[in-house]
PDB file of N, CA and C in Angstrom:
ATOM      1  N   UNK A   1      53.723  94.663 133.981  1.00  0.00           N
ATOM      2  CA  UNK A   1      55.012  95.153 134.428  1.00  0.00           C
ATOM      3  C   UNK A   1      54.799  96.339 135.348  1.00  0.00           C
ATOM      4  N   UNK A   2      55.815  96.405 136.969  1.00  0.00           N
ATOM      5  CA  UNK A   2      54.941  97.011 137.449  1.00  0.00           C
ATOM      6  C   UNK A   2      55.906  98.652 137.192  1.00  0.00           C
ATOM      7  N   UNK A   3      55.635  99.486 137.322  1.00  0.00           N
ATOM      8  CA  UNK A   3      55.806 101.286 137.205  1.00  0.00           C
ATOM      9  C   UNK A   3      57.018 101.166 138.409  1.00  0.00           C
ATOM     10  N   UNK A   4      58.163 101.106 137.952  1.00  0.00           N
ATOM     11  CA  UNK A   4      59.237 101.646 138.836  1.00  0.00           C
ATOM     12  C   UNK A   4      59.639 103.348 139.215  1.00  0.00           C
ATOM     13  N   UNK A   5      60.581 103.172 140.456  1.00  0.00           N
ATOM     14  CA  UNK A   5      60.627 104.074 140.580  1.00  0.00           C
ATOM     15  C   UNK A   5      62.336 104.784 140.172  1.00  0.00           C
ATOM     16  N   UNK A   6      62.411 106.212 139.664  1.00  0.00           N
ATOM     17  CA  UNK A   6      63.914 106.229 138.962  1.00  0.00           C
ATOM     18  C   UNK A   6      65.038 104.972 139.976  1.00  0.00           C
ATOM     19  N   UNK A   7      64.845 105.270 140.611  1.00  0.00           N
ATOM     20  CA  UNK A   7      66.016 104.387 141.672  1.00  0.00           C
ATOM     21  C   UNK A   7      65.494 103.091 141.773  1.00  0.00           C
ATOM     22  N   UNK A   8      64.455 102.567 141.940  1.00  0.00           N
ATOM     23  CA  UNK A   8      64.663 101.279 141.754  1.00  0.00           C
ATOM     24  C   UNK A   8      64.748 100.945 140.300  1.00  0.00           C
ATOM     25  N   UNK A   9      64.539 101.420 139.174  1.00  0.00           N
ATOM     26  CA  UNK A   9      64.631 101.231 137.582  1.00  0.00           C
ATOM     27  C   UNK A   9      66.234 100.885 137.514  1.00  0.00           C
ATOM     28  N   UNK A  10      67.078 102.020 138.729  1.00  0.00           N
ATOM     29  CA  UNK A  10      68.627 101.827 138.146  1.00  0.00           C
ATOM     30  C   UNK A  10      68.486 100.289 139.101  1.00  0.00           C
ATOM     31  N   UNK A  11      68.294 100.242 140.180  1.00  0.00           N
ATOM     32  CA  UNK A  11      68.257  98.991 140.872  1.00  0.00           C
ATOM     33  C   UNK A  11      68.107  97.940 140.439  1.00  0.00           C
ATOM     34  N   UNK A  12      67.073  97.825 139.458  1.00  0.00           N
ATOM     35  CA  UNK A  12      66.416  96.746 138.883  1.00  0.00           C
ATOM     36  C   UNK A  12      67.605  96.251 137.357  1.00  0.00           C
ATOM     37  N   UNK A  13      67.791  97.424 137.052  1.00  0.00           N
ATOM     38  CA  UNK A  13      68.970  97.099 135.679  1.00  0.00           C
ATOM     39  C   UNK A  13      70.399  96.770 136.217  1.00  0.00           C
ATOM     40  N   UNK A  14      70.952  97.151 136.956  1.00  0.00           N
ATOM     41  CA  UNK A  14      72.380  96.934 137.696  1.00  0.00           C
ATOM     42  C   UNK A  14      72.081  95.562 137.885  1.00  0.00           C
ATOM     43  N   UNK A  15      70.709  94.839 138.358  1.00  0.00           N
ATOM     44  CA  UNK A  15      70.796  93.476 139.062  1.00  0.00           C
ATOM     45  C   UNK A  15      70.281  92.475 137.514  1.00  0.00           C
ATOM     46  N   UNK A  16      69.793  93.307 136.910  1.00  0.00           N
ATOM     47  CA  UNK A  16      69.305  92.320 135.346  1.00  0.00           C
ATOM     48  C   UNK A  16      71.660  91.975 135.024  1.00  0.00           C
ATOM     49  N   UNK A  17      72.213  93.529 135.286  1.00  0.00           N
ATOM     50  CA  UNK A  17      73.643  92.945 134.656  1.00  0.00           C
ATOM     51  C   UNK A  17      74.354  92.428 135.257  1.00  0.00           C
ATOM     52  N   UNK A  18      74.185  92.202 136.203  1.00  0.00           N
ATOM     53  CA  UNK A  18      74.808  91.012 137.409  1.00  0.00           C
ATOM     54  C   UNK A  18      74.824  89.923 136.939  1.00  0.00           C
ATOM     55  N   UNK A  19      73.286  89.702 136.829  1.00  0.00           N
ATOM     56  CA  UNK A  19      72.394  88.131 136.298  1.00  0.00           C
ATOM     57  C   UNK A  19      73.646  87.858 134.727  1.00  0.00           C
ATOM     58  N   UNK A  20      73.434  88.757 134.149  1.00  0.00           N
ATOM     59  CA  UNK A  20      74.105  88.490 132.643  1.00  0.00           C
ATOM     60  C   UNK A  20      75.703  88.267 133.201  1.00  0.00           C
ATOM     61  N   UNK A  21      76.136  88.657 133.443  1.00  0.00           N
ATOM     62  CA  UNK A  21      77.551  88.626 134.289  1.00  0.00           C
ATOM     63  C   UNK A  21      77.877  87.464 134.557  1.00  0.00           C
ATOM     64  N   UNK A  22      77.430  86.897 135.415  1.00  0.00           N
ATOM     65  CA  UNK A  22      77.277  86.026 135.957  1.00  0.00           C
ATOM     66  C   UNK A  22      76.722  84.645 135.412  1.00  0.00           C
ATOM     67  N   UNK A  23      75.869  85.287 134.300  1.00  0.00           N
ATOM     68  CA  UNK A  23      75.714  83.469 133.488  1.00  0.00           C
ATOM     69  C   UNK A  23      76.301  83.766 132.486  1.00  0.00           C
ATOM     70  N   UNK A  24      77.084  84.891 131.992  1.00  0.00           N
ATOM     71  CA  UNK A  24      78.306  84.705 130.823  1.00  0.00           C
ATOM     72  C   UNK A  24      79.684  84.172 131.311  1.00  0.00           C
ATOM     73  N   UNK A  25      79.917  84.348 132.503  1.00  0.00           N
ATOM     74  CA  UNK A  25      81.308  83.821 133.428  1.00  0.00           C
ATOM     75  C   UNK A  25      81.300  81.992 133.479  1.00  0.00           C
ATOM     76  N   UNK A  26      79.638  81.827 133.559  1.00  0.00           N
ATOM     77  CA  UNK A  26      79.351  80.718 133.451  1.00  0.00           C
ATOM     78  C   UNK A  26      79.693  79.722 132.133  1.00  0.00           C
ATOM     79  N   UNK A  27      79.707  80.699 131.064  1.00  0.00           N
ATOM     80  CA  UNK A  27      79.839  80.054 129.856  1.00  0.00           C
ATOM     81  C   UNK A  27      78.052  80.127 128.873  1.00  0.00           C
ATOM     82  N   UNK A  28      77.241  80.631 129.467  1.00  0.00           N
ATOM     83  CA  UNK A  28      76.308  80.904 128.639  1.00  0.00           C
ATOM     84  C   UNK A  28      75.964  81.755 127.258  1.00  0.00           C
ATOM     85  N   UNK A  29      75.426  81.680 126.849  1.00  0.00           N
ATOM     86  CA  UNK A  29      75.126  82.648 125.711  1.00  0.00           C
ATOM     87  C   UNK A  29      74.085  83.375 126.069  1.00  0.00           C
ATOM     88  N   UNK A  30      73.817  84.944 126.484  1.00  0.00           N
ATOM     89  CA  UNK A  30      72.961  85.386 126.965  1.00  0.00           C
ATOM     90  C   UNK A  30      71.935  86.535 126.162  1.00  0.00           C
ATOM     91  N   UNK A  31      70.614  86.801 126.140  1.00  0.00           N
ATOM     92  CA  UNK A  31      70.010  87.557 125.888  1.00  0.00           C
ATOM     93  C   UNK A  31      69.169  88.597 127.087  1.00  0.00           C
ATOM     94  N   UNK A  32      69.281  89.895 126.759  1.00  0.00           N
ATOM     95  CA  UNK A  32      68.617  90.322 128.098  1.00  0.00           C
ATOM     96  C   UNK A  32      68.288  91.527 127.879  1.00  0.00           C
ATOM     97  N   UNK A  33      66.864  92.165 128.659  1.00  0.00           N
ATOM     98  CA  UNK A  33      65.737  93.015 128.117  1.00  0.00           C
ATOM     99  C   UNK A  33      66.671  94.192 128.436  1.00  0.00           C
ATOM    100  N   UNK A  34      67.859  95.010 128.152  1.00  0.00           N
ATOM    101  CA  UNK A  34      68.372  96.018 128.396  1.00  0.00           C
ATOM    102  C   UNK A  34      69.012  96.746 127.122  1.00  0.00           C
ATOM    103  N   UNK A  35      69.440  97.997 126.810  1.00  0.00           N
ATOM    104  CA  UNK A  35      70.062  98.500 125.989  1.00  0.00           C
ATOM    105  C   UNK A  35      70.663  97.989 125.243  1.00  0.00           C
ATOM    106  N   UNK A  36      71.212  97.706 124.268  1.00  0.00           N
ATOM    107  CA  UNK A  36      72.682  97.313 123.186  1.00  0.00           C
ATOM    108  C   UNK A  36      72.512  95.765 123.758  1.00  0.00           C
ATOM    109  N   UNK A  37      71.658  94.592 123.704  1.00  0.00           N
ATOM    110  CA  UNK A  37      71.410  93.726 123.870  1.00  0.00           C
ATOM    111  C   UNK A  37      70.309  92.691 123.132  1.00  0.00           C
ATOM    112  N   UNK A  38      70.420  91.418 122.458  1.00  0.00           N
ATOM    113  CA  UNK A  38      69.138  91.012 121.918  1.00  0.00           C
ATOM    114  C   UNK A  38      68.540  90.874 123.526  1.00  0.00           C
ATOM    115  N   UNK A  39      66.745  91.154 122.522  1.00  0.00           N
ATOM    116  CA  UNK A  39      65.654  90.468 123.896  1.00  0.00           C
ATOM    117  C   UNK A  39      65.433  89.075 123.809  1.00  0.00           C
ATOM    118  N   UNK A  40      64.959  88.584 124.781  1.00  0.00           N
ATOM    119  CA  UNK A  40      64.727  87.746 124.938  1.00  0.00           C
ATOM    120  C   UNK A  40      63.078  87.542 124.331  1.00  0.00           C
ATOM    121  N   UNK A  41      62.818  86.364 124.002  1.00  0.00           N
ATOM    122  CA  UNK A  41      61.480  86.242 123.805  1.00  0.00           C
ATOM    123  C   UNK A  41      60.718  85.940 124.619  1.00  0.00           C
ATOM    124  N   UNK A  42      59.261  86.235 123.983  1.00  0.00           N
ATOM    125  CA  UNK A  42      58.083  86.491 124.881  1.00  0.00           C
ATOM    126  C   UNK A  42      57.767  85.265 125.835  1.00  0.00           C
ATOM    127  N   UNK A  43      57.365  85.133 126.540  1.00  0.00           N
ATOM    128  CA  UNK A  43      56.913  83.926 127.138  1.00  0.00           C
ATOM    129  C   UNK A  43      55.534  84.408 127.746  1.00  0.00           C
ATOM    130  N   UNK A  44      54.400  83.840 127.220  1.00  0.00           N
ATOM    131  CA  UNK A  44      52.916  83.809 127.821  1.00  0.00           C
ATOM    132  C   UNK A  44      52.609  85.492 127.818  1.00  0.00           C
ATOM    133  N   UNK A  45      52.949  86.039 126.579  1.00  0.00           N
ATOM    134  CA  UNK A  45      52.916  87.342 126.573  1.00  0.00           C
ATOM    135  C   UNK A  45      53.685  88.488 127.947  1.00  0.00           C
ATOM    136  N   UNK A  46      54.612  87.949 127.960  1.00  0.00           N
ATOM    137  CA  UNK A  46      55.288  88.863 128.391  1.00  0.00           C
ATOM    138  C   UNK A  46      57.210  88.291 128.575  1.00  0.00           C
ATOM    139  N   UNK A  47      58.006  89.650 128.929  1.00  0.00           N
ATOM    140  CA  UNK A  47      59.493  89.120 128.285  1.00  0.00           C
ATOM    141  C   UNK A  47      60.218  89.674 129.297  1.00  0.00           C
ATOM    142  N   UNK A  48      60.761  88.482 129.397  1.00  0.00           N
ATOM    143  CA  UNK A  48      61.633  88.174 130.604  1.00  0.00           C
ATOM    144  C   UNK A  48      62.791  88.745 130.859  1.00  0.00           C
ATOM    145  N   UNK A  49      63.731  89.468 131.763  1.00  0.00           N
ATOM    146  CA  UNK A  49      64.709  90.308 131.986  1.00  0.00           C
ATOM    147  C   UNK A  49      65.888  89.387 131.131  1.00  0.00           C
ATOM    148  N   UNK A  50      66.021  88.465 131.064  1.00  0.00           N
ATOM    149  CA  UNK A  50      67.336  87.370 130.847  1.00  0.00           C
ATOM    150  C   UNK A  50      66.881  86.276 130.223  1.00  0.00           C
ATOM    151  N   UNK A  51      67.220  85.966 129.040  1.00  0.00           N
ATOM    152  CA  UNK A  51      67.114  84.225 128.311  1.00  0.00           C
ATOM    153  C   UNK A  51      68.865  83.546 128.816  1.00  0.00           C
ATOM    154  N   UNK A  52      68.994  82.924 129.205  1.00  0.00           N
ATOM    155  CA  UNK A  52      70.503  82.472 128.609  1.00  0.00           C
ATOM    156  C   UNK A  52      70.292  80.873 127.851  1.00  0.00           C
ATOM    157  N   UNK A  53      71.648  80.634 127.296  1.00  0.00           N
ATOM    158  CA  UNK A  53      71.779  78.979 126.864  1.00  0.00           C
ATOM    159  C   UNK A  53      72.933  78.809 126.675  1.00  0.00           C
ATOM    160  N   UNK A  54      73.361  77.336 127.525  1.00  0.00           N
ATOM    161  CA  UNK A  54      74.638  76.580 127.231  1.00  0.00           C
ATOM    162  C   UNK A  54      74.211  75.108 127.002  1.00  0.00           C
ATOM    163  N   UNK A  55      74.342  74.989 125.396  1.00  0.00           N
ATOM    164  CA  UNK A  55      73.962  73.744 125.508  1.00  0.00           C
ATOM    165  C   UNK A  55      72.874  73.607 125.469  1.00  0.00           C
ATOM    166  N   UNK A  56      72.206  72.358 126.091  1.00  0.00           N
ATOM    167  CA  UNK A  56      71.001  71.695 126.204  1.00  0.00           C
ATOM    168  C   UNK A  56      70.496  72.821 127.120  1.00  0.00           C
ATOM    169  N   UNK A  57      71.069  73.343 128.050  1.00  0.00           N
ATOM    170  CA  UNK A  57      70.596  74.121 129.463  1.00  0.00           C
ATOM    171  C   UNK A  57      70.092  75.062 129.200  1.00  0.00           C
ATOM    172  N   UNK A  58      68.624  76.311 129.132  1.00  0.00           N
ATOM    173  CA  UNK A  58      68.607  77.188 129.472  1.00  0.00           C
ATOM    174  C   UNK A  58      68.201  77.629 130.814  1.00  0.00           C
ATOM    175  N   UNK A  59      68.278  79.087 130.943  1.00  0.00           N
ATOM    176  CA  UNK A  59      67.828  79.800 132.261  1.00  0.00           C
ATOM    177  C   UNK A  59      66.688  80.970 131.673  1.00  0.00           C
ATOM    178  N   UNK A  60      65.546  80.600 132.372  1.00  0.00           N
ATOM    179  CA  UNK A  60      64.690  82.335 132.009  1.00  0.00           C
ATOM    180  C   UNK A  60      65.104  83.013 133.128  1.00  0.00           C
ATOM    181  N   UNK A  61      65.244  84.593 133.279  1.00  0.00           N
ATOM    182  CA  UNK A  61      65.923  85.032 134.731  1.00  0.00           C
ATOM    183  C   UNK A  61      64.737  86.236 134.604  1.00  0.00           C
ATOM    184  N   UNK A  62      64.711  86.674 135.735  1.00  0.00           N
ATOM    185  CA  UNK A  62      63.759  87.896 135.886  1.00  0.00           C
ATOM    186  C   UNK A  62      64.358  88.482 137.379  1.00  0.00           C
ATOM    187  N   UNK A  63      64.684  89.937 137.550  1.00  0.00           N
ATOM    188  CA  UNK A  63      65.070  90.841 138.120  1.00  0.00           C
ATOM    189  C   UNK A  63      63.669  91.398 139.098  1.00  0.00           C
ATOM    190  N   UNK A  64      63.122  91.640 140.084  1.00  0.00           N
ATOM    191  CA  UNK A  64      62.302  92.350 140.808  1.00  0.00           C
ATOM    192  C   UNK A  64      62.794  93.088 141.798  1.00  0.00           C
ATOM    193  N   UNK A  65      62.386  94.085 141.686  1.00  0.00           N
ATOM    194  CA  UNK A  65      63.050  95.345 143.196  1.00  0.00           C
ATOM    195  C   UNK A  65      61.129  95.618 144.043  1.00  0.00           C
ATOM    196  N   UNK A  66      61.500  95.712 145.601  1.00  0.00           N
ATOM    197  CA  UNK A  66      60.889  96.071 145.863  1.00  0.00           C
ATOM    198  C   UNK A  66      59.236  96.767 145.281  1.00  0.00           C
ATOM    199  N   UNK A  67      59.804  97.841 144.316  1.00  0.00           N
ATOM    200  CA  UNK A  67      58.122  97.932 143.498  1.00  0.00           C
ATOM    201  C   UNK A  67      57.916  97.217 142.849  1.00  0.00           C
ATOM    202  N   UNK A  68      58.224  96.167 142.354  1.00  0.00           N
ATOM    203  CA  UNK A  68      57.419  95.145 141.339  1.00  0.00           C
ATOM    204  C   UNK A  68      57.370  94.069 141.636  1.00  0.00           C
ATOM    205  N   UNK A  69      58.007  93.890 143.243  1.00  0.00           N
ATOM    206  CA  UNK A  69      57.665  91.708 143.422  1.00  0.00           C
ATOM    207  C   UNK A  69      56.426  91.377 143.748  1.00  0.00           C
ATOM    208  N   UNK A  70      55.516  92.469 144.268  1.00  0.00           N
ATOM    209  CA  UNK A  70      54.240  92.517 144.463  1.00  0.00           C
ATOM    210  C   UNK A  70      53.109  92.345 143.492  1.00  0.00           C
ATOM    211  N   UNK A  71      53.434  93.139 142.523  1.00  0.00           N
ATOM    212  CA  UNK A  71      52.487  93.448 141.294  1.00  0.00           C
ATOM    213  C   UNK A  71      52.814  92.442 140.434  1.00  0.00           C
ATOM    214  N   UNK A  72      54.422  91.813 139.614  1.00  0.00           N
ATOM    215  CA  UNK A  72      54.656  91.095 138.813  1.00  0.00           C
ATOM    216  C   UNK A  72      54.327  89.577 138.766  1.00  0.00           C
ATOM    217  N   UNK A  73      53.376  88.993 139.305  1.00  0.00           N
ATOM    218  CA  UNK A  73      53.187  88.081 139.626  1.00  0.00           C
ATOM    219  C   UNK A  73      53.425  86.821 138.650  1.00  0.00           C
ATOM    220  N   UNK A  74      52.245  87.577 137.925  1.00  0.00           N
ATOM    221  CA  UNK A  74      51.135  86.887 136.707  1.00  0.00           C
ATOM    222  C   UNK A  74      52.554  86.535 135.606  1.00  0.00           C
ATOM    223  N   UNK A  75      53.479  87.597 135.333  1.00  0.00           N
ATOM    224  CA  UNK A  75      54.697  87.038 134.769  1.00  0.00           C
ATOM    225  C   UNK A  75      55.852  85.930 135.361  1.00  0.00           C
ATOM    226  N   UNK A  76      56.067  86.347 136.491  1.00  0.00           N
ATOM    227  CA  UNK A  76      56.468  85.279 137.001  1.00  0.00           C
ATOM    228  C   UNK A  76      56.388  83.876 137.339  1.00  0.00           C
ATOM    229  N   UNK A  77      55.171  83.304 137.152  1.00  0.00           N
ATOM    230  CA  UNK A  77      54.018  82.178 137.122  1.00  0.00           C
ATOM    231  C   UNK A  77      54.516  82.096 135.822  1.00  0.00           C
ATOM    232  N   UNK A  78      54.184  82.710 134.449  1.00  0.00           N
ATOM    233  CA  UNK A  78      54.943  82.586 133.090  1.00  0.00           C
ATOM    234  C   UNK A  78      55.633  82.137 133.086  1.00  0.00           C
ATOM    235  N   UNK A  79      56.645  82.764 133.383  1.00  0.00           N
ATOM    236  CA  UNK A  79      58.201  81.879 133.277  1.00  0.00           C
ATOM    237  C   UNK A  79      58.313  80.646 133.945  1.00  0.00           C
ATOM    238  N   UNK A  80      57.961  80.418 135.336  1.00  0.00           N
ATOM    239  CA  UNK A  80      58.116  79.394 136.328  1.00  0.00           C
ATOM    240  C   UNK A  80      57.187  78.257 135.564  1.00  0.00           C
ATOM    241  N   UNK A  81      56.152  78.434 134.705  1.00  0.00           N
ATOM    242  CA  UNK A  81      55.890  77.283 134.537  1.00  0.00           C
ATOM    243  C   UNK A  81      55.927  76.853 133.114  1.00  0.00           C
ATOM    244  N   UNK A  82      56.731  77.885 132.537  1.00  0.00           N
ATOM    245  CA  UNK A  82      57.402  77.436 130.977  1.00  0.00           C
ATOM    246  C   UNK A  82      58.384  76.747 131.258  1.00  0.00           C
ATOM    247  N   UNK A  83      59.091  77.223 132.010  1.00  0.00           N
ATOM    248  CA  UNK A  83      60.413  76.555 132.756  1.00  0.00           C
ATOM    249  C   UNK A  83      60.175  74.785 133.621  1.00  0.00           C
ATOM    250  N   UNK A  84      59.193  74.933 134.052  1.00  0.00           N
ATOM    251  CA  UNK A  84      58.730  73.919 134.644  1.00  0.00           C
ATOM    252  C   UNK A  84      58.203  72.771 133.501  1.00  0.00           C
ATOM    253  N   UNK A  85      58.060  73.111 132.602  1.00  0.00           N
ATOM    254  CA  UNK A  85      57.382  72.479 131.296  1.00  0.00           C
ATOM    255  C   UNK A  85      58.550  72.050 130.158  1.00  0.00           C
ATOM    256  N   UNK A  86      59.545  72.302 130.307  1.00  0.00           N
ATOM    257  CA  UNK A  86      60.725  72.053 129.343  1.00  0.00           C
ATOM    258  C   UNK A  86      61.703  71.743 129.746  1.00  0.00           C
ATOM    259  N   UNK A  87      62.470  70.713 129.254  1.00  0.00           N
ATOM    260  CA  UNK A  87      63.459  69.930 130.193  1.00  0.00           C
ATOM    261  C   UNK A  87      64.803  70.820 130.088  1.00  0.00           C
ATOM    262  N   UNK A  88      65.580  70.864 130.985  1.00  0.00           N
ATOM    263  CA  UNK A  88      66.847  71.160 131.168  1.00  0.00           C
ATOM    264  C   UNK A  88      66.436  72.698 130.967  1.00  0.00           C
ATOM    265  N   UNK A  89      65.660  73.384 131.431  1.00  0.00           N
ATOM    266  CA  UNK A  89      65.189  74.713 131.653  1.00  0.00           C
ATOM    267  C   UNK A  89      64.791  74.906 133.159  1.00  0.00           C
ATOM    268  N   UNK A  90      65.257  75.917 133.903  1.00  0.00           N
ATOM    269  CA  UNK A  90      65.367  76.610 134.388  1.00  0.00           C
ATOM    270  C   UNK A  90      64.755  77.903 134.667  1.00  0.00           C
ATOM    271  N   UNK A  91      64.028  78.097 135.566  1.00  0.00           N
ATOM    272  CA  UNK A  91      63.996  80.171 136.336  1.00  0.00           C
ATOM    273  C   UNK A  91      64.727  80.580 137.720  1.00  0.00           C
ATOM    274  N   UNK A  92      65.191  81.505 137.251  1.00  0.00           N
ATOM    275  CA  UNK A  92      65.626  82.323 138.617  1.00  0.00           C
ATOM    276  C   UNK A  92      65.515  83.234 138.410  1.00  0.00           C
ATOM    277  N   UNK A  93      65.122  83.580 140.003  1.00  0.00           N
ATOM    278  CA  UNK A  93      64.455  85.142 140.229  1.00  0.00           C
ATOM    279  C   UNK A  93      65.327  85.641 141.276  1.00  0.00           C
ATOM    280  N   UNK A  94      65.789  87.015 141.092  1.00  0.00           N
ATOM    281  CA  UNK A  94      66.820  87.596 141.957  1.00  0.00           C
ATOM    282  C   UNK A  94      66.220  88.652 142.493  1.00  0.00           C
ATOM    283  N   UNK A  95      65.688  89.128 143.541  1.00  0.00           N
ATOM    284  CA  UNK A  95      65.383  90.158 144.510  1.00  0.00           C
ATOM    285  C   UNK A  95      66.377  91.286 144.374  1.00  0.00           C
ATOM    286  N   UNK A  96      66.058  92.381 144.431  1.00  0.00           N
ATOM    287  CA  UNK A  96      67.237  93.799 144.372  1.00  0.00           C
ATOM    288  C   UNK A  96      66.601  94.740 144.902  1.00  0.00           C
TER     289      UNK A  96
END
């Protein structure tokens, strides 16, 4: 996980509650790595900004700002190919 900076940390959390926003409007049931929230679980040792589920459907979601789309790789590959490995699963990754 890469070392944010104060402003992109708020950057990076404003866009993790977007993501949640936005797949609860959807009708999901959401989990997400922020305050007063369950986490989501680990995937390939490491835990993902957002779980959601509706249904059969989930989404793994992950948030990157500028300091960490570089460095976070090795997690992102995680998710993308847990996601890639389980049906009616899903990743999206949102830039901020």
């Amino acid at each position: 996980m890469a070392q944010r900076s104060k402003t992109g940390q708020s950057r990076h959390d404003r866009g993790v509650m977007q993501m949640v926003t936005q797949l609860k409007q959807n009708g999901f049931s959401v989990k997400a790595d922020l305050p007063n929230f369950v986490k989501p679980a680990q995937i390939g040792g490491f835990v993902p900004d957002v779980e959601a589920h509706k249904g059969v459907q989930k989404v793994i979601g992950e948030v990157e700002t500028k300091d960490s789309m570089a460095s976070d790789i090795d997690q992102r590959r995680a998710f993308r190919t847990n996601a890639d490995a389980l049906k009616n699963t899903t990743f999206k990754l949102k830039k901020v």
